[in-house]
C-alpha atoms as a PDB file:
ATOM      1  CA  UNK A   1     -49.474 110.601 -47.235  1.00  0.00           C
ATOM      2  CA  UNK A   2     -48.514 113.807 -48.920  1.00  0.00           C
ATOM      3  CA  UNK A   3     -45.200 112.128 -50.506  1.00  0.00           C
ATOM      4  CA  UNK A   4     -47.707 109.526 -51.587  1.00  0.00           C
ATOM      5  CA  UNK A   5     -50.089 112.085 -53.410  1.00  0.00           C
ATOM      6  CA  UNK A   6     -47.344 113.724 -54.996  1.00  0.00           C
ATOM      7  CA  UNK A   7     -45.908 110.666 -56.672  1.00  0.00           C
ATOM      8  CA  UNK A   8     -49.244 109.693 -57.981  1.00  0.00           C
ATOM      9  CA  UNK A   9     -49.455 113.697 -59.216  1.00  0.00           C
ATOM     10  CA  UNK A  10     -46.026 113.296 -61.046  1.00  0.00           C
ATOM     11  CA  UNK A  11     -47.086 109.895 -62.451  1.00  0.00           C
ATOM     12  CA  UNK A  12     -49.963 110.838 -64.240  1.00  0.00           C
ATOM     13  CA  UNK A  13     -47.904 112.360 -67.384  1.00  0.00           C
ATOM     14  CA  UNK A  14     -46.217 108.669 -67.841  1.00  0.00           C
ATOM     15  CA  UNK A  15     -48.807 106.315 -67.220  1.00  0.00           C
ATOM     16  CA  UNK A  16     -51.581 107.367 -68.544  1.00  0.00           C
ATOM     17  CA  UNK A  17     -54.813 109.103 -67.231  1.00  0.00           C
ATOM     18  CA  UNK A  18     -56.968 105.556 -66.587  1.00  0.00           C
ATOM     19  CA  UNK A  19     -54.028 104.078 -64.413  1.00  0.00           C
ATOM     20  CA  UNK A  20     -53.966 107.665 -62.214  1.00  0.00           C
ATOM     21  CA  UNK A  21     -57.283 107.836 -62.147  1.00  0.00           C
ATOM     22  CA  UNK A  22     -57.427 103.982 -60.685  1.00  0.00           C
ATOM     23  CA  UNK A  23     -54.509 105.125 -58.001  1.00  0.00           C
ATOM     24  CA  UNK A  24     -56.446 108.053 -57.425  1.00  0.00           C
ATOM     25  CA  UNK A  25     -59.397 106.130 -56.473  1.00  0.00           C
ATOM     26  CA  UNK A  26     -57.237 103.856 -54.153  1.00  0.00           C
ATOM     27  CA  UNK A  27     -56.157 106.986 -52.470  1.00  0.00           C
ATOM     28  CA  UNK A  28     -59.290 107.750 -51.811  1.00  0.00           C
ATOM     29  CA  UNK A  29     -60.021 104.991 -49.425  1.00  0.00           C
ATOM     30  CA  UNK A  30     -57.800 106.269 -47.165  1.00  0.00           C
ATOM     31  CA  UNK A  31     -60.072 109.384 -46.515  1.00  0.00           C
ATOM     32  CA  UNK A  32     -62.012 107.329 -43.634  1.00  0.00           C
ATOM     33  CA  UNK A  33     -59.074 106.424 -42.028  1.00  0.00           C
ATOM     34  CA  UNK A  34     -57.630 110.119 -42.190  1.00  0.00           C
ATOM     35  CA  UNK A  35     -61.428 111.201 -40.886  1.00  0.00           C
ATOM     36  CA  UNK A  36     -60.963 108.706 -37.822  1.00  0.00           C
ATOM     37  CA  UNK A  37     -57.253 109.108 -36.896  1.00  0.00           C
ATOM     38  CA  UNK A  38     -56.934 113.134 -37.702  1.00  0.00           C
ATOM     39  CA  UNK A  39     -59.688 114.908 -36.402  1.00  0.00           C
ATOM     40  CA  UNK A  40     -61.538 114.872 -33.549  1.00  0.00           C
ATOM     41  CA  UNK A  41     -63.579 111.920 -33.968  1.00  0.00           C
ATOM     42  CA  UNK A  42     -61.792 109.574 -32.432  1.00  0.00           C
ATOM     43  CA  UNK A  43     -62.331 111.242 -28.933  1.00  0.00           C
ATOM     44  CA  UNK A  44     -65.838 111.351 -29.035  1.00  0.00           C
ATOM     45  CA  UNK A  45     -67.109 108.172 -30.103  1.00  0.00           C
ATOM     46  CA  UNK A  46     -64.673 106.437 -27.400  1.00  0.00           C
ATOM     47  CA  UNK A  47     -66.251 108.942 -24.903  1.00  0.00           C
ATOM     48  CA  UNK A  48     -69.469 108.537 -25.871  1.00  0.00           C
ATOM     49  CA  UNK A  49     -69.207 104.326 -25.788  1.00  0.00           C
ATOM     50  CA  UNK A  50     -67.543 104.594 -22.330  1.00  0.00           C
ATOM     51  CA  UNK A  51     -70.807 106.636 -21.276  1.00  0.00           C
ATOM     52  CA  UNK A  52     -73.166 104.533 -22.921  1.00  0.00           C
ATOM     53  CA  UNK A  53     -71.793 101.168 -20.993  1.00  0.00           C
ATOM     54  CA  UNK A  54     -71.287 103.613 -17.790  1.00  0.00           C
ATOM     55  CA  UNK A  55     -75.504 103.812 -18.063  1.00  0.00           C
ATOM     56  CA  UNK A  56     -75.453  99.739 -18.657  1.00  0.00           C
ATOM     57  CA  UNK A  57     -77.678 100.691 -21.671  1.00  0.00           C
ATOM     58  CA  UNK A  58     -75.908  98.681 -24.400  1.00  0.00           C
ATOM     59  CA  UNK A  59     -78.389  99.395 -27.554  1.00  0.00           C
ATOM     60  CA  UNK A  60     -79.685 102.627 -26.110  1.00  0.00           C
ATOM     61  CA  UNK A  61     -78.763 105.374 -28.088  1.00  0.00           C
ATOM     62  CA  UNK A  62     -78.185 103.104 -31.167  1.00  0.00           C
ATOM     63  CA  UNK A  63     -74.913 102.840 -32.753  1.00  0.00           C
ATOM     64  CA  UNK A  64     -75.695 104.827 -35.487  1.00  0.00           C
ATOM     65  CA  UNK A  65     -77.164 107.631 -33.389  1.00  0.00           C
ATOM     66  CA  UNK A  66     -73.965 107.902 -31.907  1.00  0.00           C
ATOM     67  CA  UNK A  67     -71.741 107.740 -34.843  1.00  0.00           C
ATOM     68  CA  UNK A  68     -74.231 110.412 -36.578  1.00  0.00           C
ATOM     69  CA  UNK A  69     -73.382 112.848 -32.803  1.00  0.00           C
ATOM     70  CA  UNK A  70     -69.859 111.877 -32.970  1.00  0.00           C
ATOM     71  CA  UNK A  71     -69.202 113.037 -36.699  1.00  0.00           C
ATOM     72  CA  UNK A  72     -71.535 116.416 -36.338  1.00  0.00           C
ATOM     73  CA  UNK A  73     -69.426 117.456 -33.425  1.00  0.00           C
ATOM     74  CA  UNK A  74     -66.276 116.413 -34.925  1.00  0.00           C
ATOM     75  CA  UNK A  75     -67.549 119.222 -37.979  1.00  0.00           C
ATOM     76  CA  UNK A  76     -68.009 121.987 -35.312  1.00  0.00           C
ATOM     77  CA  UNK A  77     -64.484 121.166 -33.430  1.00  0.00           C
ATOM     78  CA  UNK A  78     -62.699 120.783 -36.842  1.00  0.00           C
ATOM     79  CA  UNK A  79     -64.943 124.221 -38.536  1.00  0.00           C
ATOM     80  CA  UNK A  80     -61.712 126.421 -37.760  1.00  0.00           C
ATOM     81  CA  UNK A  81     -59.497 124.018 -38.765  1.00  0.00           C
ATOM     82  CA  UNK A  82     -61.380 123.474 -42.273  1.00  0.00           C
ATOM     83  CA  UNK A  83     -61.597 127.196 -42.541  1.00  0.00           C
ATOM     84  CA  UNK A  84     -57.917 128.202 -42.444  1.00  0.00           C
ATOM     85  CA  UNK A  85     -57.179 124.932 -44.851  1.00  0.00           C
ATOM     86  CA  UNK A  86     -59.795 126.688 -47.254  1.00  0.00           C
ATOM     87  CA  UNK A  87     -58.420 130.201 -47.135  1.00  0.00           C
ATOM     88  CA  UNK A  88     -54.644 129.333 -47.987  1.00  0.00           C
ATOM     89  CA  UNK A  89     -55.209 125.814 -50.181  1.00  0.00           C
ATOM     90  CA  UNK A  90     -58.236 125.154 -51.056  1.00  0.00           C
ATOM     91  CA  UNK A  91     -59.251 128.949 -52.804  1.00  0.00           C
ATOM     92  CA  UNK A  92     -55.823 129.782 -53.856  1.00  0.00           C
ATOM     93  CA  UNK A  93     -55.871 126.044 -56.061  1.00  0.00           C
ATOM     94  CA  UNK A  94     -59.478 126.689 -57.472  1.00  0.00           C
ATOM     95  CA  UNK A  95     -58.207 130.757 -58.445  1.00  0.00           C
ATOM     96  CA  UNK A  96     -55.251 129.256 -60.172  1.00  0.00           C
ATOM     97  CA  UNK A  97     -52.775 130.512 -57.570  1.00  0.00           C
ATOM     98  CA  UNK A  98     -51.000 127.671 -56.665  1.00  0.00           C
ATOM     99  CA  UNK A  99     -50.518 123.764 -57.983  1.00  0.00           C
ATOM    100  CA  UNK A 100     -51.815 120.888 -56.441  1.00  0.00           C
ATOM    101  CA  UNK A 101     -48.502 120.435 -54.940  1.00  0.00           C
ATOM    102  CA  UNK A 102     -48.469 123.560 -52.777  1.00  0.00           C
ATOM    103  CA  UNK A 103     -51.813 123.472 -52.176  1.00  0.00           C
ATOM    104  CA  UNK A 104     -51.420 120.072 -49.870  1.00  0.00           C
ATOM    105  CA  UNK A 105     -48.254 121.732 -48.314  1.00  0.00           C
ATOM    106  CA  UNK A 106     -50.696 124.204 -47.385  1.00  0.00           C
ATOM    107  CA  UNK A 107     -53.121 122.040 -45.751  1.00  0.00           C
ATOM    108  CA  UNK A 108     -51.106 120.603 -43.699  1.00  0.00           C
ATOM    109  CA  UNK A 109     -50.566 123.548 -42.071  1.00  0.00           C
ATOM    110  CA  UNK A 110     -53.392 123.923 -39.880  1.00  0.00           C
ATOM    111  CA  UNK A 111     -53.710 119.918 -39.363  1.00  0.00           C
ATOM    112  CA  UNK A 112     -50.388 119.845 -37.636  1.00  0.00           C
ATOM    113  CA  UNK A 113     -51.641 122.883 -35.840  1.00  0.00           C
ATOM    114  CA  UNK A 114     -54.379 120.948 -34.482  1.00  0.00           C
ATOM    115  CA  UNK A 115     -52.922 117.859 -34.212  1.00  0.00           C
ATOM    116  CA  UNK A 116     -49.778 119.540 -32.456  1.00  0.00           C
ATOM    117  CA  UNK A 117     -52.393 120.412 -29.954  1.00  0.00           C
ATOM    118  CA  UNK A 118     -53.660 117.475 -28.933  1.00  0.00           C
ATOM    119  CA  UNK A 119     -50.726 115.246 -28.632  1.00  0.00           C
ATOM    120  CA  UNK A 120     -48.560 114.793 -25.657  1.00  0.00           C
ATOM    121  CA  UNK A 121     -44.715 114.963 -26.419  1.00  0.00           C
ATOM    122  CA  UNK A 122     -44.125 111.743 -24.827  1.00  0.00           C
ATOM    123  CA  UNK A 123     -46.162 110.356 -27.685  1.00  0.00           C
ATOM    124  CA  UNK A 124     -44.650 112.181 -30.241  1.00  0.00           C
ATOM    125  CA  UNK A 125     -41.500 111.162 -29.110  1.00  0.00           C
ATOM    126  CA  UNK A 126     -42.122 107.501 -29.013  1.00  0.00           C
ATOM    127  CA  UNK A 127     -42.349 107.627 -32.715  1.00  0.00           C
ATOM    128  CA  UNK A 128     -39.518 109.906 -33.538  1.00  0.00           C
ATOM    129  CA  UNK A 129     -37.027 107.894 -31.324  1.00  0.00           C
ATOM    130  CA  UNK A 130     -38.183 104.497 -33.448  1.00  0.00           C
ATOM    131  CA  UNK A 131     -37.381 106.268 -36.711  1.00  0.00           C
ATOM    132  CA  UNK A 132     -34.380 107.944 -34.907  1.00  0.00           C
ATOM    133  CA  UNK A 133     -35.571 111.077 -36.428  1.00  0.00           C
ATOM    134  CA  UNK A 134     -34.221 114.559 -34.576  1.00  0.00           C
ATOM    135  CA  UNK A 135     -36.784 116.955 -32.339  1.00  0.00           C
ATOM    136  CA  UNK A 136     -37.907 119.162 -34.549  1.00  0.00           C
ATOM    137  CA  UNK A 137     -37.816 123.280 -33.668  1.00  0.00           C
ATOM    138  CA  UNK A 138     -41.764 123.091 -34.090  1.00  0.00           C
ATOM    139  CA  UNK A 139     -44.599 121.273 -34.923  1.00  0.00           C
ATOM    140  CA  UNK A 140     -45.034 122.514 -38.142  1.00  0.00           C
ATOM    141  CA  UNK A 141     -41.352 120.598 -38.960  1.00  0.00           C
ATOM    142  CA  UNK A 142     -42.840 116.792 -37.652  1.00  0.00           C
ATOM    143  CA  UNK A 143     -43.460 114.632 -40.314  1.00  0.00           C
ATOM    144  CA  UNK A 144     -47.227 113.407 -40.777  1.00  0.00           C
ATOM    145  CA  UNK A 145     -45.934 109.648 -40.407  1.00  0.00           C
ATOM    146  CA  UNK A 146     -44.782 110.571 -37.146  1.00  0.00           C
ATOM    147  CA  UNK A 147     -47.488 112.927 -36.036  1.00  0.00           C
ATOM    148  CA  UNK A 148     -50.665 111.015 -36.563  1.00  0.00           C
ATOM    149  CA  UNK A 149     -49.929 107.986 -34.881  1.00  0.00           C
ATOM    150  CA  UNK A 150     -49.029 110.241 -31.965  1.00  0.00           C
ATOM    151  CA  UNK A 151     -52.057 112.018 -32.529  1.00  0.00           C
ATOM    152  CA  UNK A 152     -54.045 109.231 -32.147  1.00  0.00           C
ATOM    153  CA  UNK A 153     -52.519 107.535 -29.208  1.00  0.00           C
ATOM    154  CA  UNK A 154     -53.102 110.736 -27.526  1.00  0.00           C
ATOM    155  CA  UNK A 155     -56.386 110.705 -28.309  1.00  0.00           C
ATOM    156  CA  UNK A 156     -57.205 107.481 -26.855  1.00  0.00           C
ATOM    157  CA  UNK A 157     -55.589 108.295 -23.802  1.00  0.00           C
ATOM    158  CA  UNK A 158     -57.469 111.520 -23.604  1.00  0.00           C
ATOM    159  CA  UNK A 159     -60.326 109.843 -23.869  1.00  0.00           C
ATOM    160  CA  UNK A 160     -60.081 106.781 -21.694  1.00  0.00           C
ATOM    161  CA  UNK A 161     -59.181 109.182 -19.021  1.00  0.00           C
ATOM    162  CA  UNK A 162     -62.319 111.070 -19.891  1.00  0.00           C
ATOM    163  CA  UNK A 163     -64.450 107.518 -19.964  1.00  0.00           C
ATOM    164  CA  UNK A 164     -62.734 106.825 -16.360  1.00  0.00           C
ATOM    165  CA  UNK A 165     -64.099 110.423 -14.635  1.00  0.00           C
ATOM    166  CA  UNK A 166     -67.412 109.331 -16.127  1.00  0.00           C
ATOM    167  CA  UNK A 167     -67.534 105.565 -14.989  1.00  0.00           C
ATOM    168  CA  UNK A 168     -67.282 107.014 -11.355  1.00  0.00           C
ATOM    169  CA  UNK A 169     -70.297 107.964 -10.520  1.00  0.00           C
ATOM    170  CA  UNK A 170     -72.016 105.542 -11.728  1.00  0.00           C
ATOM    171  CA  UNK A 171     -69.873 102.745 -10.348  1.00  0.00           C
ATOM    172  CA  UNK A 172     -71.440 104.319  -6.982  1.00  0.00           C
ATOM    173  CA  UNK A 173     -74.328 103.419  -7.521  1.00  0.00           C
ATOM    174  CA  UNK A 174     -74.241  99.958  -8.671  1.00  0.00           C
ATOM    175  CA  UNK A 175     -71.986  99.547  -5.201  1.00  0.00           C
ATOM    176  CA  UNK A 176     -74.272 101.428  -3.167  1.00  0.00           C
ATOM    177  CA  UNK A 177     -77.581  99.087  -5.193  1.00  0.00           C
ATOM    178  CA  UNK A 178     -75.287  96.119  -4.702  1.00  0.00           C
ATOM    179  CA  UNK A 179     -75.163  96.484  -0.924  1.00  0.00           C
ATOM    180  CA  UNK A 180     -78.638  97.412  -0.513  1.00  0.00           C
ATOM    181  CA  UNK A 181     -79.422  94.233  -2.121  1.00  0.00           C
ATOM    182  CA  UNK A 182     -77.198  91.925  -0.261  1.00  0.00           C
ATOM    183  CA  UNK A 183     -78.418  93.294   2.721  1.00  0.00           C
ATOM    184  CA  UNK A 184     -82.109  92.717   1.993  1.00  0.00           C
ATOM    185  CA  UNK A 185     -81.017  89.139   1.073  1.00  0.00           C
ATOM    186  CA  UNK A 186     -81.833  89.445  -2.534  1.00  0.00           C
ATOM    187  CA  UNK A 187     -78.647  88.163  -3.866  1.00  0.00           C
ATOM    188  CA  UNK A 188     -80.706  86.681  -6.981  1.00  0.00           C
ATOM    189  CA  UNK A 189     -81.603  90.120  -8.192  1.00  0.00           C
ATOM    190  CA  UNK A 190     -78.919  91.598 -10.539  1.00  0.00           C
ATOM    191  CA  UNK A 191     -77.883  94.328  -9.407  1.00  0.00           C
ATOM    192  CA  UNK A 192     -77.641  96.048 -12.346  1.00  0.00           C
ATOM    193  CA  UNK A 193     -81.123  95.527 -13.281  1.00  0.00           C
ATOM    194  CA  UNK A 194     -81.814  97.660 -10.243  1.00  0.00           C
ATOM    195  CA  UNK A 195     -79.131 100.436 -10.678  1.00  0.00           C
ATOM    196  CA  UNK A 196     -80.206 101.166 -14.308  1.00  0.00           C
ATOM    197  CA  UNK A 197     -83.025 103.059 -13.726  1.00  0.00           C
ATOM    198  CA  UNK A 198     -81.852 105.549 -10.941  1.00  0.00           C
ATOM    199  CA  UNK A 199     -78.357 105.992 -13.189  1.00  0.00           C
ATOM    200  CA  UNK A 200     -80.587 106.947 -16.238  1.00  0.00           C
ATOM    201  CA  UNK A 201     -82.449 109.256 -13.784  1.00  0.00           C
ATOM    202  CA  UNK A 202     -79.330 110.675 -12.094  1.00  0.00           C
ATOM    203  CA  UNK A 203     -78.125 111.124 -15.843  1.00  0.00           C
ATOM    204  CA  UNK A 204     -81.032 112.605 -16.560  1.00  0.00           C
ATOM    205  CA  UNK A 205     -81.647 115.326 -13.653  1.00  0.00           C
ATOM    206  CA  UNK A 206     -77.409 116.298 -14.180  1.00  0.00           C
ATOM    207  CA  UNK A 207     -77.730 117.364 -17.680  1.00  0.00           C
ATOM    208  CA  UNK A 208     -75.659 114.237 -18.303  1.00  0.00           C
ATOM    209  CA  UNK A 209     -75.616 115.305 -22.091  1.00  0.00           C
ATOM    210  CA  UNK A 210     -74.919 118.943 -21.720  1.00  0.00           C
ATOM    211  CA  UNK A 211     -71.685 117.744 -19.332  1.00  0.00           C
ATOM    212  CA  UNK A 212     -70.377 115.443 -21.031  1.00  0.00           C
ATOM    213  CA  UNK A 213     -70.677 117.284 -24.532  1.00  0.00           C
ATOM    214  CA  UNK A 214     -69.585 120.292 -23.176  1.00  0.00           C
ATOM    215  CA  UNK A 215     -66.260 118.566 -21.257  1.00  0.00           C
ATOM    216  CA  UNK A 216     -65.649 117.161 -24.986  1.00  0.00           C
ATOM    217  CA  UNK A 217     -65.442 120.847 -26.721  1.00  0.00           C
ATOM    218  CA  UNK A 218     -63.916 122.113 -24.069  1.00  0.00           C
ATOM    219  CA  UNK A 219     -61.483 119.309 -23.754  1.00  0.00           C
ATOM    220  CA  UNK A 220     -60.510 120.395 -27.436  1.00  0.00           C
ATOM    221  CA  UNK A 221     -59.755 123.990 -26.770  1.00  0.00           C
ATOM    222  CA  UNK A 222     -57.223 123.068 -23.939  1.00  0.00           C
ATOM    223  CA  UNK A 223     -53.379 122.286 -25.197  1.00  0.00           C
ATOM    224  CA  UNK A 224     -52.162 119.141 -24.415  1.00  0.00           C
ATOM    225  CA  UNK A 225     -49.263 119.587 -22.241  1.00  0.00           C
END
């Protein structure tokens, strides 16, 4: 990404300010993808779709309610992360310190540093062995080609483990309804018809959203071994 931005920086004084404004713009739809796949998002709204189909609630919170919860929490996770990327890129390019150049160098910084965090070596390793590229001393040294796809494999994994621990519980229940049923002869009933209401309650009477939000930010302040 950065080797892309940086060829589209040094062909601005040959082609023309319309054509690098046009790659420029193409650049820019890349942003959601780098929102989804480098930051904390990706986590959360898997963990939070595993827990609403855990409740069999399937339009309850809406879609969009979720998204909107997934992205604010993603801005408090990733608030120290954006912070150092302001102090030594973002200011020091708007004073006139550095070029545009250095200035994404700098960023990356503290996105490996996160990143680096979060992603399990065996994933990282998966994609340095396919581009046969040597273990580097630190994280800082992985390429971004290598490192995000990692990341993001690690993520999922993280968080289907996450969306197992909170399937448990509530897989109980729909046994435990299940039997009950059966045993009454009321094999007509679904069963999940039945469960629904004392999972939402259970939910409910846990501080179901208090857990599971606070497992996610804590979930992000634990390195990845």
């Amino acid at each position: 990404m950065n080797n892309a931005l940086n060829a589209l920086l040094q062909s601005s004084g040959s082609s023309g300010l319309p054509v690098t404004l046009l790659l420029l713009i193409a650049a820019l739809t890349f942003l959601p993808a780098a929102l989804v796949l480098m930051t904390s998002f990706t986590r959360i709204i898997v963990v939070l779709g595993f827990l609403r189909s855990a409740l069999s609630v399937q339009q309850i919170p809406p879609t969009q309610v979720l998204v909107g919860l997934a992205l604010f929490l993603t801005l408090f996770v990733m608030y120290p992360t954006a912070t150092q990327i302001n102090q030594v890129a973002i200011t020091p390019y708007l004073n006139g310190q550095i070029t545009v150049q250095q200035a994404l160098t700098a960023a990356e910084g503290p996105l490996k540093t996160f990143m680096g965090a979060q992603t399990r070596m065996s994933d990282l390793q998966l994609f340095l062995n396919y581009n046969r590229t040597p273990t580097p001393a630190s994280i800082q040294q992985v390429p971004l080609h290598d490192l995000v796809p990692a990341f993001a494999l690690s993520e999922l994994t993280t968080a289907f483990r996450m969306g197992f621990l909170l399937f448990v519980p509530f897989l109980v229940i729909d046994l435990v309804v299940a039997a009950v049923l059966m045993s009454l002869g009321m094999m007509m009933l679904p069963p999940v018809l039945v469960s629904m209401p004392f999972k939402i309650l259970l939910f409910v009477l846990a501080g179901g959203w208090e857990l599971v939000v606070g497992s996610l930010l804590q979930s992000f302040a634990v390195v990845t071994p």
